[in-house]
C-alpha atoms as a PDB file:
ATOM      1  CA  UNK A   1      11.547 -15.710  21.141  1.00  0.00           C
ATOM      2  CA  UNK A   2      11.001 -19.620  22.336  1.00  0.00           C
ATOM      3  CA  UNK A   3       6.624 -19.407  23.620  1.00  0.00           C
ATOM      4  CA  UNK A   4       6.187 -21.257  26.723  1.00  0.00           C
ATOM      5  CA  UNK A   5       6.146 -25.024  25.575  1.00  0.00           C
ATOM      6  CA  UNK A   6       9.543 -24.719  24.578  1.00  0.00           C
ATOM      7  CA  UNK A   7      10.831 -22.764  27.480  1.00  0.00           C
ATOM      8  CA  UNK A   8       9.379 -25.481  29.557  1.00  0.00           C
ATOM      9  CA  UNK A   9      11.356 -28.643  27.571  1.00  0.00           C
ATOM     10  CA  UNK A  10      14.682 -26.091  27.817  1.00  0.00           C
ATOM     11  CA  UNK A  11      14.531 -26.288  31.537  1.00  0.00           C
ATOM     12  CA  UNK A  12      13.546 -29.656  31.257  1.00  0.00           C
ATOM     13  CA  UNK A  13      16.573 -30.980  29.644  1.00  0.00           C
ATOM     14  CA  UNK A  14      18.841 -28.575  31.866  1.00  0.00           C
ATOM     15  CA  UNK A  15      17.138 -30.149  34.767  1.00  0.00           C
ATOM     16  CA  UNK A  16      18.511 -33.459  33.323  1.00  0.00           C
ATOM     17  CA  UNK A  17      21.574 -32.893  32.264  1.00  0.00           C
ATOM     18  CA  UNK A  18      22.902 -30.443  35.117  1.00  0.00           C
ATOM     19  CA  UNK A  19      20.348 -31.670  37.788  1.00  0.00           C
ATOM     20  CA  UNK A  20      18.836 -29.158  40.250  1.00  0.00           C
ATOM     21  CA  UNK A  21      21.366 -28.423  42.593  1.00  0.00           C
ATOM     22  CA  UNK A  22      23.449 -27.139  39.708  1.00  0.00           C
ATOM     23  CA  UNK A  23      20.961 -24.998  38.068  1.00  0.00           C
ATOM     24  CA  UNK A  24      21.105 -21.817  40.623  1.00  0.00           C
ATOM     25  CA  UNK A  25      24.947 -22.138  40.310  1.00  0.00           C
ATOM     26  CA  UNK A  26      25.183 -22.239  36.776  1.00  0.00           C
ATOM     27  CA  UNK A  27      22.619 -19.421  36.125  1.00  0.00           C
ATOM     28  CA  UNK A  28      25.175 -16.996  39.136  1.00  0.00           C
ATOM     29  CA  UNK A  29      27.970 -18.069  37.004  1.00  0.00           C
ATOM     30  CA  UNK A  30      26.387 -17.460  33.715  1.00  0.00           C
ATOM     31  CA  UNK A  31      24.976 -13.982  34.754  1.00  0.00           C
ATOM     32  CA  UNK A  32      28.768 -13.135  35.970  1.00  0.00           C
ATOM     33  CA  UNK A  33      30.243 -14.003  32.777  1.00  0.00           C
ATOM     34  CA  UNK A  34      27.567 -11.673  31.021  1.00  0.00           C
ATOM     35  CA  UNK A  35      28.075  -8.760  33.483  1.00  0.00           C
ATOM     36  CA  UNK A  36      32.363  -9.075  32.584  1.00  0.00           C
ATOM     37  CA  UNK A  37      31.260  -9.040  28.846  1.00  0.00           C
ATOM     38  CA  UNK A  38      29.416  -5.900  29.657  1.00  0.00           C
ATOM     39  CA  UNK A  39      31.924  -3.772  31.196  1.00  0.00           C
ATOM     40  CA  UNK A  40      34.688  -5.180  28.451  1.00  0.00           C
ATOM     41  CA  UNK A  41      32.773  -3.758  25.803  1.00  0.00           C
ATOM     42  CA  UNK A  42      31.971  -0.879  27.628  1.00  0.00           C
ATOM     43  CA  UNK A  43      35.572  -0.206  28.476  1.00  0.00           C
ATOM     44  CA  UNK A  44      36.313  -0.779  25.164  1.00  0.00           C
ATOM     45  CA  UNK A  45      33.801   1.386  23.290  1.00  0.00           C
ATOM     46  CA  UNK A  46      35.093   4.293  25.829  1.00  0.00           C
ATOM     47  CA  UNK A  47      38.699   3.801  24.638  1.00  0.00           C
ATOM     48  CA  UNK A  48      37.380   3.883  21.032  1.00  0.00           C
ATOM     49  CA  UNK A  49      35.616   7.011  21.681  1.00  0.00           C
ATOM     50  CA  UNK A  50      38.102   8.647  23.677  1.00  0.00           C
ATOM     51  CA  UNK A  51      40.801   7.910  20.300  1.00  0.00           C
ATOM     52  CA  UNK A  52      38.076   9.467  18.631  1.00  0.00           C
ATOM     53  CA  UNK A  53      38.376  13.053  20.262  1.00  0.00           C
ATOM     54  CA  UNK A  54      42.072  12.692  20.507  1.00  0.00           C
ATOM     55  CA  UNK A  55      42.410  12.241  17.301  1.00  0.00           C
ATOM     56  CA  UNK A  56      40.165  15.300  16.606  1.00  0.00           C
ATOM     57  CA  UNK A  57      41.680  17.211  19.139  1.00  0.00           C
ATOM     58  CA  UNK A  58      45.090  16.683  17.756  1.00  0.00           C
ATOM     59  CA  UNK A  59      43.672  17.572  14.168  1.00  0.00           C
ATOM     60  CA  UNK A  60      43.045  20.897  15.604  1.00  0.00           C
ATOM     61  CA  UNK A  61      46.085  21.449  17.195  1.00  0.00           C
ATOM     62  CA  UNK A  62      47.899  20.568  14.256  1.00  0.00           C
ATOM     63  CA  UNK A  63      45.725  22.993  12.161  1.00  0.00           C
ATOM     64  CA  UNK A  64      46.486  25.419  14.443  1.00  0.00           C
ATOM     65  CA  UNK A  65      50.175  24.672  15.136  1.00  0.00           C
ATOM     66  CA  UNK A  66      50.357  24.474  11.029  1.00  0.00           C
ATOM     67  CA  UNK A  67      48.524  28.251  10.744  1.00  0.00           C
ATOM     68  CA  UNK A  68      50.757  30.065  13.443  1.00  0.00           C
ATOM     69  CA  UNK A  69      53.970  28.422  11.442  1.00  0.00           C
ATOM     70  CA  UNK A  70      52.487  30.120   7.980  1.00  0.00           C
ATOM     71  CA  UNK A  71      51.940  33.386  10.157  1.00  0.00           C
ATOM     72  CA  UNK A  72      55.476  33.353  11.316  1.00  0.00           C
ATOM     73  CA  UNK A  73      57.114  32.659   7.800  1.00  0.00           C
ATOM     74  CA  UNK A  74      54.746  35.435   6.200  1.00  0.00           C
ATOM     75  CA  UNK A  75      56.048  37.538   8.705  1.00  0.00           C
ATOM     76  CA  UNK A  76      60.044  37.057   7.824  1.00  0.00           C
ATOM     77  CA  UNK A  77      59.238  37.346   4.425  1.00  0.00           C
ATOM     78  CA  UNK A  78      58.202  40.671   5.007  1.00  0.00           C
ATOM     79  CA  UNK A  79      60.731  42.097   6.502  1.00  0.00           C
END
């Protein structure tokens, strides 16, 4: 983490290069941009988890799809 000198010649050199009027407009924009990136990963860790339990759900339905098809041909066997 930059201490205070530095933090100082950071703002500094944005003061200079962007100028002051630009500064509260660039800082909007900038905290905008890492808001979207928030909810995209968030959105996209939710879709990853949600594949997750489908995925296990379908395991179990498959398990149990796969056990009531071995009931049913033990069954004709039998008789």
């Amino acid at each position: 983490m930059p201490g205070t000198t530095e933090m100082m010649v950071i703002l500094l050199i944005a003061v200079l290069l962007f100028g002051a009027n630009k500064i509260p407009k660039l800082a909007r924009s900038t905290g905008e941009a890492m808001g979207e990136f928030q909810k995209g990963r968030e959105e996209v860790e939710q879709e990853l988890e949600e594949m997750r339990d489908g995925g296990a759900a379908e395991g179990a339905d498959a398990s149990t799809v796969d056990s009531a098809e071995s009931t049913e041909t033990a069954t004709e066997t039998e008789t």
